[in-house]
C-alpha atoms as a PDB file:
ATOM      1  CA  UNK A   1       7.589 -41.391  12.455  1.00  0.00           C
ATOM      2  CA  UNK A   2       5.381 -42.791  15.251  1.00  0.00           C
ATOM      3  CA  UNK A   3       5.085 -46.607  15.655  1.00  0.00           C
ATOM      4  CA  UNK A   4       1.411 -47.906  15.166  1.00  0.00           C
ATOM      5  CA  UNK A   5       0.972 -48.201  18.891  1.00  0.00           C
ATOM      6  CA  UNK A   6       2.133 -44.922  19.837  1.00  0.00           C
ATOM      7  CA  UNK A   7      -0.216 -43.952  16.813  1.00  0.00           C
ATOM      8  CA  UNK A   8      -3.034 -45.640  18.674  1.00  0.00           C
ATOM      9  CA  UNK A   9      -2.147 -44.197  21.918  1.00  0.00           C
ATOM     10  CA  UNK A  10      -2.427 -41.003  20.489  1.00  0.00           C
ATOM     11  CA  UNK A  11      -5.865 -41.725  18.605  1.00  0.00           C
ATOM     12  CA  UNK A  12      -7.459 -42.686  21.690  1.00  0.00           C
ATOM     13  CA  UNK A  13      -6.305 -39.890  23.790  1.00  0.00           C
ATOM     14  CA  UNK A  14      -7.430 -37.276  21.220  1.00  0.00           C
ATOM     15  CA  UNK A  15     -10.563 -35.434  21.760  1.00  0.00           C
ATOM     16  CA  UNK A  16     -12.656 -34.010  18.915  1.00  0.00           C
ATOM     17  CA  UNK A  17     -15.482 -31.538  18.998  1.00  0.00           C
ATOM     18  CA  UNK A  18     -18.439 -32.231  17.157  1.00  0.00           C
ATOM     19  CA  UNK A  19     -20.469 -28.835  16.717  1.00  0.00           C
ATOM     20  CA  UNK A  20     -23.509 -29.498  14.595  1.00  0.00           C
ATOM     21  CA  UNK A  21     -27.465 -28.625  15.366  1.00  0.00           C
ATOM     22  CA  UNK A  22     -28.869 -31.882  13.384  1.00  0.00           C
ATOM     23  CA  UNK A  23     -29.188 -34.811  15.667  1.00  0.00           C
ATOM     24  CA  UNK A  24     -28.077 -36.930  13.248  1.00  0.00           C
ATOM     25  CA  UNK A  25     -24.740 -35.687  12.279  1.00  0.00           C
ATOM     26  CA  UNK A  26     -23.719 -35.826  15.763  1.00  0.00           C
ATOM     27  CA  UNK A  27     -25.107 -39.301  15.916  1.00  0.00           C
ATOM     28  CA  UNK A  28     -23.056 -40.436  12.960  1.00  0.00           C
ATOM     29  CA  UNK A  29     -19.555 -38.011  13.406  1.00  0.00           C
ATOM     30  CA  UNK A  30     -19.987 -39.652  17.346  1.00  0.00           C
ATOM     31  CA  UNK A  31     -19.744 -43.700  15.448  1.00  0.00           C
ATOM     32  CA  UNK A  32     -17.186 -42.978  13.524  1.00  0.00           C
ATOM     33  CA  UNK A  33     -14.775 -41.082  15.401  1.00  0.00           C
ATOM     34  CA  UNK A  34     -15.074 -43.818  18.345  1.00  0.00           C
ATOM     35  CA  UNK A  35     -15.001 -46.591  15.876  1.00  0.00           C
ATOM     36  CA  UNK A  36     -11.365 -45.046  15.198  1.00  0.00           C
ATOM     37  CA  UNK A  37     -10.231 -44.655  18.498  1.00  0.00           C
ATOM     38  CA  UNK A  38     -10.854 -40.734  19.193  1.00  0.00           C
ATOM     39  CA  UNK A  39     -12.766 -39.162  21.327  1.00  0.00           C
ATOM     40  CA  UNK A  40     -15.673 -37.048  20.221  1.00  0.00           C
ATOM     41  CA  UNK A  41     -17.282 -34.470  22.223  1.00  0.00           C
ATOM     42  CA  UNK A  42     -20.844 -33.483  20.655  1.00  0.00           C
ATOM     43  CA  UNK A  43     -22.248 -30.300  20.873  1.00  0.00           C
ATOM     44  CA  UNK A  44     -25.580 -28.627  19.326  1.00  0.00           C
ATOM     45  CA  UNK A  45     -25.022 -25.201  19.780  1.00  0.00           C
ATOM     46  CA  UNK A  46     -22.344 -22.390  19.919  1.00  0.00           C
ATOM     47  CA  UNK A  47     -23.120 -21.889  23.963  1.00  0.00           C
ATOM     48  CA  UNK A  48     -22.508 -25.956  24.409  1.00  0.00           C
ATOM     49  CA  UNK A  49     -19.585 -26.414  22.458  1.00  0.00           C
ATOM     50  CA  UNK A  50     -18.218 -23.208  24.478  1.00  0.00           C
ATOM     51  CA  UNK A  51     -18.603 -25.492  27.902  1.00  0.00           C
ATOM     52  CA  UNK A  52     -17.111 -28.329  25.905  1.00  0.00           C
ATOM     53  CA  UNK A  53     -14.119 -26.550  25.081  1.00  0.00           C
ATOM     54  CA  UNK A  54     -13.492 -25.310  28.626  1.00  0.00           C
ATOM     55  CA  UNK A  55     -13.452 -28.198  30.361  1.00  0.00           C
ATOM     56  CA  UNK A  56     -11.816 -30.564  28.003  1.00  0.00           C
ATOM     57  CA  UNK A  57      -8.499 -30.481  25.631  1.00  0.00           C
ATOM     58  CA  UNK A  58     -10.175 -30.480  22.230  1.00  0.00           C
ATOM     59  CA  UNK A  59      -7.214 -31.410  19.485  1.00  0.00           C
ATOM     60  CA  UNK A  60      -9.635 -30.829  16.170  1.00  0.00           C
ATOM     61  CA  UNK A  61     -13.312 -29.373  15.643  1.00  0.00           C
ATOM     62  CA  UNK A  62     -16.129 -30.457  13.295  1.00  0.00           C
ATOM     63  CA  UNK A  63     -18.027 -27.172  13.095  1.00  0.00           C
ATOM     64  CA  UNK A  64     -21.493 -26.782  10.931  1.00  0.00           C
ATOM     65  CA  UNK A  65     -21.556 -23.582   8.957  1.00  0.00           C
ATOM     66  CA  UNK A  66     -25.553 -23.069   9.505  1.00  0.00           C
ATOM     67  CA  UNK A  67     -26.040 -22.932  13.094  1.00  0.00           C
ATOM     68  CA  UNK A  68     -28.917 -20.937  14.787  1.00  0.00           C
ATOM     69  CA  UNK A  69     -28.379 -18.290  16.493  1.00  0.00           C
ATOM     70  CA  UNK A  70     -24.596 -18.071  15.985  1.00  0.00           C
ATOM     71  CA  UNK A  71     -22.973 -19.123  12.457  1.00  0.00           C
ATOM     72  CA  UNK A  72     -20.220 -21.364  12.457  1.00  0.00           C
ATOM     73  CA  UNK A  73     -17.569 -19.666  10.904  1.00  0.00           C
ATOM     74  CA  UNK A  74     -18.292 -16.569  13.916  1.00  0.00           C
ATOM     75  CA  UNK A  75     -17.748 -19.709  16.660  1.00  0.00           C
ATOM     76  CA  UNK A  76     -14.442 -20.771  15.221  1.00  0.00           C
ATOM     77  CA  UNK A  77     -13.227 -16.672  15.859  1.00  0.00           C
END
């Protein structure tokens, strides 16, 4: 089991996609996953996100179902 500052090491090191076309999910996924020490990487479409995940080591994605032009669940294949 990891000590709680090995457990914040690891928080803060974590990156976390944020894939979502409404401005203001991004806005509030972005507070709250810095508020807890991660990481997040916003995106607001499937072509961004794409970018996103080349050039940084994304651990977990948020992905919205209801995207335009490409659906979510088609993104995460």
């Amino acid at each position: 089991m990891f000590k709680q500052s090995e457990n914040k090491q690891i928080q803060e090191q974590t990156q976390i996609l944020v894939l979502d076309d409404e401005p203001s999910i991004r806005w509030v996924m972005d507070r709250t996953l810095s508020q807890a020490g991660y990481i997040p990487r916003l995106a607001a479409d499937a072509p961004e996100a794409r970018q996103l995940l080349k050039n940084h080591s994304i651990r977990l994605a948020f992905v919205d179902i209801n995207l335009p032009g490409q659906d979510g669940l088609s993104f995460t294949r």
